[in-house]
C-alpha atoms as a PDB file:
ATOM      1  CA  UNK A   1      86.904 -46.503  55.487  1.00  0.00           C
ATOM      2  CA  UNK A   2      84.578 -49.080  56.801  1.00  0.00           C
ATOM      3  CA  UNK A   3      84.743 -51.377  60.146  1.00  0.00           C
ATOM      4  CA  UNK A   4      85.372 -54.346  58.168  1.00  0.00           C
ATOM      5  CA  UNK A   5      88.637 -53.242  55.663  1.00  0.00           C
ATOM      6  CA  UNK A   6      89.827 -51.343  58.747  1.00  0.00           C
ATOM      7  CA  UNK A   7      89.775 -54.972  60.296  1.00  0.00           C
ATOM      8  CA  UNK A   8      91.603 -56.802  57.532  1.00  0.00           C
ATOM      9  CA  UNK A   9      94.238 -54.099  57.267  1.00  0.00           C
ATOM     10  CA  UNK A  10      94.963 -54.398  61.298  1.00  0.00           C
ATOM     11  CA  UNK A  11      94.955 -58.466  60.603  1.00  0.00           C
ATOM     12  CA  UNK A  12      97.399 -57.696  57.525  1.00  0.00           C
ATOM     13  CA  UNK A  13      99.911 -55.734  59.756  1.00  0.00           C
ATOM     14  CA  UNK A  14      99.679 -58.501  62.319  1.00  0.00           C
ATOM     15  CA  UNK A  15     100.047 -61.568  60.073  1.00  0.00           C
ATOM     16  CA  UNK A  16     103.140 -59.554  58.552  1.00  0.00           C
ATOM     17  CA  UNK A  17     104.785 -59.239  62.579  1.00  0.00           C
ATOM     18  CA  UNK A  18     104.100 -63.125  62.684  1.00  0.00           C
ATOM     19  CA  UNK A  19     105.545 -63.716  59.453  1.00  0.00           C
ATOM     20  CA  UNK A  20     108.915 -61.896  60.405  1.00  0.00           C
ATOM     21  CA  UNK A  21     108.975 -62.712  64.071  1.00  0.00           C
ATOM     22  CA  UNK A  22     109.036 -66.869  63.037  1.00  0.00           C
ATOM     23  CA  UNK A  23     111.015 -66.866  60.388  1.00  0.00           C
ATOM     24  CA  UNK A  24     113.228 -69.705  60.041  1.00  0.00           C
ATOM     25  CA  UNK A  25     116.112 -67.912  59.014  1.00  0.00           C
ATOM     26  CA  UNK A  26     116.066 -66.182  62.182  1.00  0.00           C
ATOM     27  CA  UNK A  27     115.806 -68.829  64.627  1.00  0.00           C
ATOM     28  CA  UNK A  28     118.760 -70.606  62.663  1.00  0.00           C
ATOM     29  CA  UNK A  29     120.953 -68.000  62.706  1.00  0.00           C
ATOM     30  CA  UNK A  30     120.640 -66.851  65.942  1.00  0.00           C
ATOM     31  CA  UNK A  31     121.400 -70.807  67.035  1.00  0.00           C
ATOM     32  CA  UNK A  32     124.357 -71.094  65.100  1.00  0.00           C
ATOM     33  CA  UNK A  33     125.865 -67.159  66.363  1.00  0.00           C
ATOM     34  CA  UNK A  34     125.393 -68.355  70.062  1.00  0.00           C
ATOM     35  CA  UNK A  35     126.727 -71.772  69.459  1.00  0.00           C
ATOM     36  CA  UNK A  36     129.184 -70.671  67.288  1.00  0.00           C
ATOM     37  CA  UNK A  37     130.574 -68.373  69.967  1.00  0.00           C
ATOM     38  CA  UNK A  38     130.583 -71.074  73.126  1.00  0.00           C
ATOM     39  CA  UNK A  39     132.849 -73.017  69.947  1.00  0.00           C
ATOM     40  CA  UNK A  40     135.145 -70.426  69.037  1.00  0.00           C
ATOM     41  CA  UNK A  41     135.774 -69.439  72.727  1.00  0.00           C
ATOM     42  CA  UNK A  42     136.354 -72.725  73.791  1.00  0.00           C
ATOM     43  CA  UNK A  43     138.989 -73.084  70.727  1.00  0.00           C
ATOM     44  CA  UNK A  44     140.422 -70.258  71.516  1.00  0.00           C
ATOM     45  CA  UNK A  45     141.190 -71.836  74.926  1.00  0.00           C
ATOM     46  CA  UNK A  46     142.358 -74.958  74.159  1.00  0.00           C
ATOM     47  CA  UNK A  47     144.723 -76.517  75.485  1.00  0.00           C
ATOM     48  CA  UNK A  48     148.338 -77.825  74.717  1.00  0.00           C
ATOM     49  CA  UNK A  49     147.052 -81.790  74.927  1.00  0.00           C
ATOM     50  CA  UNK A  50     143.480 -80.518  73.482  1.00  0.00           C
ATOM     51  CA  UNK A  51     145.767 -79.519  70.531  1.00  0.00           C
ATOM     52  CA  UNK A  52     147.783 -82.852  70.577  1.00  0.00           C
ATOM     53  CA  UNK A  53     144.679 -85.200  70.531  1.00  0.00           C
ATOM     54  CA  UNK A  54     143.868 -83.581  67.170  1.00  0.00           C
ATOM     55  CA  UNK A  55     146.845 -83.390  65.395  1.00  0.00           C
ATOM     56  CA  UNK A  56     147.775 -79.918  66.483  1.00  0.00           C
ATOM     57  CA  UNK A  57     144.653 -78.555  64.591  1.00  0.00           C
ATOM     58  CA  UNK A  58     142.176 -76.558  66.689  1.00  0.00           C
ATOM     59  CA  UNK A  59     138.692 -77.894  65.667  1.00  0.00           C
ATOM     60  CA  UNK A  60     137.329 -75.986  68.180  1.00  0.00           C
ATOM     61  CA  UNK A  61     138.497 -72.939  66.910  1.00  0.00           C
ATOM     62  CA  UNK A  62     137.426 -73.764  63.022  1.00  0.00           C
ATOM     63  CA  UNK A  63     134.113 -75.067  63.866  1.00  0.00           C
ATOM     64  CA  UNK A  64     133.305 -72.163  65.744  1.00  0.00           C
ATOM     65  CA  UNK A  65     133.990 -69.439  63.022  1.00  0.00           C
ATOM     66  CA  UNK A  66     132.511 -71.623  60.521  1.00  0.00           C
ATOM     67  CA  UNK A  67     129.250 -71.803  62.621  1.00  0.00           C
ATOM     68  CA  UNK A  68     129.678 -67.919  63.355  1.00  0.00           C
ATOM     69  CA  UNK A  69     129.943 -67.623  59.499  1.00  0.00           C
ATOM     70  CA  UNK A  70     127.125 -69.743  58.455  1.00  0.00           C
ATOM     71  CA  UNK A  71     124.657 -67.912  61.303  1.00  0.00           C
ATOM     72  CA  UNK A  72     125.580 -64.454  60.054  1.00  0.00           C
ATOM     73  CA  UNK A  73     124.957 -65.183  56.859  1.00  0.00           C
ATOM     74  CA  UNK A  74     121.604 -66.512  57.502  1.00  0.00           C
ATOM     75  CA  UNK A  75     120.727 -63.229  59.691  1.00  0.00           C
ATOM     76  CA  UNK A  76     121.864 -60.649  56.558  1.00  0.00           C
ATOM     77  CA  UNK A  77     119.983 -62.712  54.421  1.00  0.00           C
ATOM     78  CA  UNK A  78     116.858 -62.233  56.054  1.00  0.00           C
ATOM     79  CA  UNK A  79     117.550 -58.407  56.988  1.00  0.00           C
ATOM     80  CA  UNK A  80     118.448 -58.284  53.020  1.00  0.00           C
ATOM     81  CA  UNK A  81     115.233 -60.119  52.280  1.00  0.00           C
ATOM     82  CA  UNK A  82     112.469 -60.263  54.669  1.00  0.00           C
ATOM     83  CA  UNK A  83     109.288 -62.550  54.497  1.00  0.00           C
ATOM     84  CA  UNK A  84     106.501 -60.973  53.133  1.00  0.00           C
ATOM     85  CA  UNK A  85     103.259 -62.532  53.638  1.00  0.00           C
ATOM     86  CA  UNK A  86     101.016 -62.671  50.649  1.00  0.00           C
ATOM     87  CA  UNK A  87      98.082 -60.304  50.538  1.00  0.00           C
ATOM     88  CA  UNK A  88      94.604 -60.353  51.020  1.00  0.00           C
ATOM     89  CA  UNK A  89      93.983 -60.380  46.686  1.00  0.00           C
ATOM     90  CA  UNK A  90      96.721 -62.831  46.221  1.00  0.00           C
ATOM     91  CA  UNK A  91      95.251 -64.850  48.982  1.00  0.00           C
ATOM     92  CA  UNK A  92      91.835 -64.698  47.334  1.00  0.00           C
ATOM     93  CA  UNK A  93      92.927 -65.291  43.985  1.00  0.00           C
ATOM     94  CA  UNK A  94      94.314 -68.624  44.940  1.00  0.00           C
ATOM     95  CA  UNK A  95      91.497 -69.515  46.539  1.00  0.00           C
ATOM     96  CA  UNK A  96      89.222 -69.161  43.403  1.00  0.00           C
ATOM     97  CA  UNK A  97      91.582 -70.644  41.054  1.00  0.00           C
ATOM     98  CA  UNK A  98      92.323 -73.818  43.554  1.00  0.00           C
ATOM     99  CA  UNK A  99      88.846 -74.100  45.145  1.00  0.00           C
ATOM    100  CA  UNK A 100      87.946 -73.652  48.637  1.00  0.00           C
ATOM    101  CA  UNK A 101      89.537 -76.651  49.540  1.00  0.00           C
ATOM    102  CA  UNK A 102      93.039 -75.827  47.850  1.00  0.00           C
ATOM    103  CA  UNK A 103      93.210 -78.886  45.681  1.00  0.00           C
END
C-alpha cells in the first residue's frame, strides 16, 4: 500500500472519531440527563408550600423525568445509529457531479 492511501485511510479513521465525538445528539442528551437529574432531585425534595404554590402538582418532579426521558432517548438513538461520515468516493463523486465549487 502506498504513502499516500495509507494517509487518506489514517485521515478517514480520524474524520470518523470527529464525526462521533461532535455529534449533536450527544451533546443534547447528555445536557438534558444532567439537567434532568438537578430537576428531578430537586422535585423530589420539594417542599410542602413548594407543593402548594403549584396546585399540589410537583413540576419539579415531572419536568425532571421528562427531561431525563427526552436525553436518554437522544443518547440510544445515537448508540442505535451512529454518524457515519461519507467516504472518500462518495466525497469525490459529489464533487464531480456539483463542481469544485459545490454549486
Amino acid at each position: 500500500m502506498s504513502d499516500y492511501q495509507h494517509e487518506v485511510e489514517e485521515l478517514e479513521r480520524e474524520s470518523a472519531t470527529a464525526a462521533r465525538l461532535f455529534d449533536v445528539r450527544r451533546i443534547i442528551g447528555g445536557l438534558f440527563v444532567v439537567y434532568g437529574a438537578i430537576v428531578t432531585i430537586a422535585g423530589l425534595t420539594a417542599s410542602d408550600a413548594d407543593l402548594r404554590k403549584a396546585q399540589d402538582i410537583n413540576i419539579n418532579l415531572w419536568t425532571g423525568v421528562g427531561m431525563l426521558a427526552l436525553g436518554l432517548f437522544f443518547l440510544i438513538w445515537l448508540k442505535l445509529r451512529p454518524a457515519v461520515p461519507p467516504t472518500a468516493d462518495e466525497l469525490r463523486a459529489a464533487t464531480t457531479e456539483d463542481g469544485p465549487t459545490g454549486g
